[in-house]
N, C-alpha and C. Protein backbone atom coordinates (compact mmCIF):
# COMPACT_ATOMS: atom_id res chain seq x y z
N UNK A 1 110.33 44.63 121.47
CA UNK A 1 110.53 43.41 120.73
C UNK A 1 111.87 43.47 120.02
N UNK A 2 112.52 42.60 120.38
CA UNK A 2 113.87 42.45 119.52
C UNK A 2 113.73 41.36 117.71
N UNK A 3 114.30 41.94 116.95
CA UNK A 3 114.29 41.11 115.70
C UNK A 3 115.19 40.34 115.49
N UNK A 4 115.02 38.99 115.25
CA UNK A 4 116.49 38.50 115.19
C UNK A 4 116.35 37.47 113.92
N UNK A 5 117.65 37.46 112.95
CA UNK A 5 117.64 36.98 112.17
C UNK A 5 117.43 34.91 112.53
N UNK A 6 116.36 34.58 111.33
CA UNK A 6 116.17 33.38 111.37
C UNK A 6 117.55 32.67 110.76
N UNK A 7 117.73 31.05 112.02
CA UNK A 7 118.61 30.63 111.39
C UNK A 7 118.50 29.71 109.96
N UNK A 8 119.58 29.69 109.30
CA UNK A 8 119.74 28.98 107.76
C UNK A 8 119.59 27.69 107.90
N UNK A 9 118.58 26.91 106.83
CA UNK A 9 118.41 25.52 106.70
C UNK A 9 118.22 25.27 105.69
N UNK A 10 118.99 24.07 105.52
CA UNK A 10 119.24 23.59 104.02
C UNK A 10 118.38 23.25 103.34
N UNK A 11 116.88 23.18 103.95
CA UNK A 11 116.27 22.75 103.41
C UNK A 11 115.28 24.39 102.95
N UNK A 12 115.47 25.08 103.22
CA UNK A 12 114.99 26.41 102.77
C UNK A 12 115.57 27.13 101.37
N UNK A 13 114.46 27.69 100.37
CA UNK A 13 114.85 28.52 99.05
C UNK A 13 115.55 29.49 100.33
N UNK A 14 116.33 30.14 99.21
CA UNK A 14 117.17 31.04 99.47
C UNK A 14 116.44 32.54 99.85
N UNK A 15 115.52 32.79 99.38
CA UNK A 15 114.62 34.33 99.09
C UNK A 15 114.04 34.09 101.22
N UNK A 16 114.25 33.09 101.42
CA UNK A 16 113.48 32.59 102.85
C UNK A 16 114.41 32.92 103.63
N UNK A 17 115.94 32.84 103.48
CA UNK A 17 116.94 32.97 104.61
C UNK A 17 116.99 34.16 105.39
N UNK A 18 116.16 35.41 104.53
CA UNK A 18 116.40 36.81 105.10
C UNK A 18 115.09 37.37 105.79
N UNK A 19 114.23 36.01 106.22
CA UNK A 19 113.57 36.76 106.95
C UNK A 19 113.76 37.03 108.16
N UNK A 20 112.80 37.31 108.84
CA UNK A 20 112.84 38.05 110.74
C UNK A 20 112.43 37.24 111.50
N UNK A 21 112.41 37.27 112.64
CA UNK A 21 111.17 36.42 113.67
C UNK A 21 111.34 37.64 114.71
N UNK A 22 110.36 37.93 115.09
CA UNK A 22 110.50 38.88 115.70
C UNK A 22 110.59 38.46 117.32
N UNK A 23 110.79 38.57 118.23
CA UNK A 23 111.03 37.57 119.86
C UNK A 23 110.32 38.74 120.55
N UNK A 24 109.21 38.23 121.72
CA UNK A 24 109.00 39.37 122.20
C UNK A 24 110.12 39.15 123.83
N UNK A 25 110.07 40.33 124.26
CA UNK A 25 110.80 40.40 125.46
C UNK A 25 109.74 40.07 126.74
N UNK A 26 110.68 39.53 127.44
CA UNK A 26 109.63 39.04 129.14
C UNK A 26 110.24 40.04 130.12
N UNK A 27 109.26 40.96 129.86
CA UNK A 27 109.31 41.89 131.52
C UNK A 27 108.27 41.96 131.99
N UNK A 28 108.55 42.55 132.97
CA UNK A 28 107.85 42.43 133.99
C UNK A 28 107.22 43.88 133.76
N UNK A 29 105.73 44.11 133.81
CA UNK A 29 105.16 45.09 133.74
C UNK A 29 104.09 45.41 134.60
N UNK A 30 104.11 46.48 135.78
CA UNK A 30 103.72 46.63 136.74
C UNK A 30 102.57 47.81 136.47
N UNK A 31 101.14 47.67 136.39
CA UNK A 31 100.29 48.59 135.72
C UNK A 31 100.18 49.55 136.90
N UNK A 32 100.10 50.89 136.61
CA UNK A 32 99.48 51.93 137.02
C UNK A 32 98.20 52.12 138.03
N UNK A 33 99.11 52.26 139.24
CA UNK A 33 97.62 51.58 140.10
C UNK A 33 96.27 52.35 140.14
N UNK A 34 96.71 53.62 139.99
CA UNK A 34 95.36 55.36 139.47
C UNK A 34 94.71 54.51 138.53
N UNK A 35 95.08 54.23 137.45
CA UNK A 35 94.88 54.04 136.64
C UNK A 35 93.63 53.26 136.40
N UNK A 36 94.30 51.50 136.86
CA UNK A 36 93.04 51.06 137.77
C UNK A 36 91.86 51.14 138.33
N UNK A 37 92.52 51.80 139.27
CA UNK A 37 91.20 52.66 140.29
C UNK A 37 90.32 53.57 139.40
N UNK A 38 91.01 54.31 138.49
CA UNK A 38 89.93 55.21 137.23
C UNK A 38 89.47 54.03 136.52
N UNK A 39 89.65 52.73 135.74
CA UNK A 39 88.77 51.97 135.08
C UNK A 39 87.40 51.06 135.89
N UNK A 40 88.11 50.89 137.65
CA UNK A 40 87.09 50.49 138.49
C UNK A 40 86.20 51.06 138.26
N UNK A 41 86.07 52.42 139.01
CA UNK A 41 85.18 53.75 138.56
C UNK A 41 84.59 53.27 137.40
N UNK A 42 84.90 53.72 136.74
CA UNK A 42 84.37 53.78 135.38
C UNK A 42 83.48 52.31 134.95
N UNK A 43 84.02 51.01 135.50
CA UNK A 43 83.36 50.33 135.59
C UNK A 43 81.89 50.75 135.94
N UNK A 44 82.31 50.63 137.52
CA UNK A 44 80.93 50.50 138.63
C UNK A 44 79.73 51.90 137.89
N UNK A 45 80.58 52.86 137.37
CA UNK A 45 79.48 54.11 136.76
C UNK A 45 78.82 53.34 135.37
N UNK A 46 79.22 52.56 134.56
CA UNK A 46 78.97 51.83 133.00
C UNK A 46 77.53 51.46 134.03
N UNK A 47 78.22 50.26 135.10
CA UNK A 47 77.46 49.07 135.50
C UNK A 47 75.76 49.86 135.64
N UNK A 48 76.31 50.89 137.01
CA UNK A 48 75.22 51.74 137.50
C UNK A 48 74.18 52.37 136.43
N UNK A 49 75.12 52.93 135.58
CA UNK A 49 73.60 53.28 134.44
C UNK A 49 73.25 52.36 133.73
N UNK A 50 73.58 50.96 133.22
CA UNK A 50 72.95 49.94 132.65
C UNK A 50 71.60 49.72 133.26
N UNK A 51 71.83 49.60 134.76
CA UNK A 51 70.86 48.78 135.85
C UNK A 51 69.60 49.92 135.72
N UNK A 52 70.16 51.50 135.65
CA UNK A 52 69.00 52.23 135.69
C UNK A 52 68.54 52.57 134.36
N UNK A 53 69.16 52.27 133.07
CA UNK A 53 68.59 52.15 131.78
C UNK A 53 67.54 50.90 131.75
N UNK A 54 67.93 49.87 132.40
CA UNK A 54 67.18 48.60 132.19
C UNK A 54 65.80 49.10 133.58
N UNK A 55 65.93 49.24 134.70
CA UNK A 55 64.47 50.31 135.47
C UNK A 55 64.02 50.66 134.34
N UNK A 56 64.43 51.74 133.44
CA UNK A 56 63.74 52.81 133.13
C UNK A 56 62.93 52.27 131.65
N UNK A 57 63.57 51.11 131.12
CA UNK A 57 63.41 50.35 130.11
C UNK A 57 62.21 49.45 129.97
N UNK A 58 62.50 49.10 131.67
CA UNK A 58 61.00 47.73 132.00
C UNK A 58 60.21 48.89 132.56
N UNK A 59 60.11 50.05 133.24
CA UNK A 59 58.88 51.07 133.20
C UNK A 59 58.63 51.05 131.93
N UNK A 60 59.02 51.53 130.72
CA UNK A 60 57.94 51.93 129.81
C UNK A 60 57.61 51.17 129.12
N UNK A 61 58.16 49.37 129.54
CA UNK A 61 57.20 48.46 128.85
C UNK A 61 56.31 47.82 129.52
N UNK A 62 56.30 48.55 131.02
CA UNK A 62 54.77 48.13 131.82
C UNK A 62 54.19 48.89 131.23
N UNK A 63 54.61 50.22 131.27
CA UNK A 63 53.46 51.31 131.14
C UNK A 63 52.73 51.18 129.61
N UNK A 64 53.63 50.30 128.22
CA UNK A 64 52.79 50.18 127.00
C UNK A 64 52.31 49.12 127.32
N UNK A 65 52.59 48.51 127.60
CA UNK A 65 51.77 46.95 127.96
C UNK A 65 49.81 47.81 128.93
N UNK A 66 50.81 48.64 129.40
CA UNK A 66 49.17 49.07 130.53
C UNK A 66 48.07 49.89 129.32
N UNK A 67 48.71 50.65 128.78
CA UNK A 67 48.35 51.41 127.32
C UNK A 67 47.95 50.27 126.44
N UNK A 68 48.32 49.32 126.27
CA UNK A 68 48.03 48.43 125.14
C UNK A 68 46.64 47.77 125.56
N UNK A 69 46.73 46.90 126.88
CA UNK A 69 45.37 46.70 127.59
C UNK A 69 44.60 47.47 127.67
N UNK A 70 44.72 48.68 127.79
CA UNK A 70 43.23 49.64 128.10
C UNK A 70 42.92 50.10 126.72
N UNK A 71 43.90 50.26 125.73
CA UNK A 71 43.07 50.66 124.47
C UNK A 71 42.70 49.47 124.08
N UNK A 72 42.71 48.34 124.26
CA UNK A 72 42.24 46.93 123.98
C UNK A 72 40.58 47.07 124.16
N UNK A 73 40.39 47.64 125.65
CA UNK A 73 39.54 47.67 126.32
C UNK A 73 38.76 48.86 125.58
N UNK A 74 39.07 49.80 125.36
CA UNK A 74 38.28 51.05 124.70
C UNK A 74 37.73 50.60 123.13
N UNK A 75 38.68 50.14 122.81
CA UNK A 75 38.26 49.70 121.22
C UNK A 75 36.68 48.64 121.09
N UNK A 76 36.81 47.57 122.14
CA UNK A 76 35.95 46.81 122.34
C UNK A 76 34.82 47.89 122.46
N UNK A 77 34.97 48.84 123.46
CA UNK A 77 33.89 49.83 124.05
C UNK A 77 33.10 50.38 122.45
N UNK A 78 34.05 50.94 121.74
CA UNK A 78 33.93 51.78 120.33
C UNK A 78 33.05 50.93 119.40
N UNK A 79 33.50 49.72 119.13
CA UNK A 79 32.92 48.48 118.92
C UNK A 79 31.30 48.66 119.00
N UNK A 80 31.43 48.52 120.52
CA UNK A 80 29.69 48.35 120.90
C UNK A 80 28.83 49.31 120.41
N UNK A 81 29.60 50.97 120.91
CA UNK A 81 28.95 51.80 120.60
C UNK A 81 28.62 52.18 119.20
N UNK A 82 29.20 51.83 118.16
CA UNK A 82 29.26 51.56 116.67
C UNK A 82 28.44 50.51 116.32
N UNK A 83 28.11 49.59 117.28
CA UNK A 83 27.18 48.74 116.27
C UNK A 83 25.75 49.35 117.19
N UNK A 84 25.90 49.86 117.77
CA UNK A 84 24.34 50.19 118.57
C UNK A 84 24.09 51.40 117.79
N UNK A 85 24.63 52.44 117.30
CA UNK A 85 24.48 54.00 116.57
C UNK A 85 23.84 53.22 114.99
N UNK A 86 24.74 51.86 114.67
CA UNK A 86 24.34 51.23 113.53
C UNK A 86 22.80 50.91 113.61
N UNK A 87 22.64 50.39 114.39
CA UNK A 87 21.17 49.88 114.67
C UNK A 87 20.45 51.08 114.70
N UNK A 88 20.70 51.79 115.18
CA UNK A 88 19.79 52.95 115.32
C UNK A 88 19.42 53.82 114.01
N UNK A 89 20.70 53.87 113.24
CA UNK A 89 20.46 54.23 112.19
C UNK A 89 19.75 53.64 111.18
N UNK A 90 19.88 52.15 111.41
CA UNK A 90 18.60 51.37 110.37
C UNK A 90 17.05 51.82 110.80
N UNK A 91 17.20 51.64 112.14
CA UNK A 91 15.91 51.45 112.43
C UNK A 91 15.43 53.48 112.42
N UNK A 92 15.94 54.41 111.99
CA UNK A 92 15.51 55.68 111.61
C UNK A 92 15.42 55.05 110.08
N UNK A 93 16.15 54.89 109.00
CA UNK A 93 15.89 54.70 107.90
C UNK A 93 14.65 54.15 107.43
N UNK A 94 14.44 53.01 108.03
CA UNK A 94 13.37 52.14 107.58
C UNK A 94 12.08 53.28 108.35
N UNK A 95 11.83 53.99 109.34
CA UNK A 95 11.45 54.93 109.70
C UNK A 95 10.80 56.06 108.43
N UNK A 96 12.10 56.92 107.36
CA UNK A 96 11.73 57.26 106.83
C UNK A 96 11.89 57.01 105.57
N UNK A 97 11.54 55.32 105.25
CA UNK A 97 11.21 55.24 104.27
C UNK A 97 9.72 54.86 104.09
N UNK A 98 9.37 54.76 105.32
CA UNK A 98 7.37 54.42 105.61
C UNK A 98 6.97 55.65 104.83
N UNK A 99 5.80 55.45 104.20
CA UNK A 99 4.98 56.30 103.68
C UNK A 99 3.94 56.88 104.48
């Protein structure tokens, strides 16, 4: 970048005349073709483990989703068996509270 002094206008304070503008230069810049080819790479490897983070991501939210349904299913089970042990236990109580 070249600096080049701004030109003077009369209509400018004075403390303003000494500033810069800085100009950038137009070349021509021809990138590194390795270079490239290493960010391709590096691409397609980012891309590749995203795709198998996201596999490995939707496996273990089948597999809690499958866990979530079957303890759904067991709890109901626990349920039953808890109110039937309940019953049973009244009907021993009242048992020994007969004279």
């Amino acid at each position: 970048m070249k600096c080049l002094p701004c030109r003077r206008h009369s209509e400018q304070p004075e403390s303003i005349n000494d500033t810069y503008v800085l100009e950038k230069d137009d070349s021509n810049v021809i990138p590194d073709s390795s270079n490239i080819c290493t960010n391709d790479n590096q691409v397609d490897q980012n891309v590749a483990e995203c795709v198998d983070e996201r596999a490995a991501l939707a496996n273990l939210i089948a597999n809690l989703t499958l866990d979530t349904e079957e303890n759904k299913t067991i709890l109901k089970q626990l349920k039953k068996a808890n109110a039937s042990l309940t019953q049973e236990l009244e009907k021993c109580k009242t048992y020994l509270e007969k004279p």
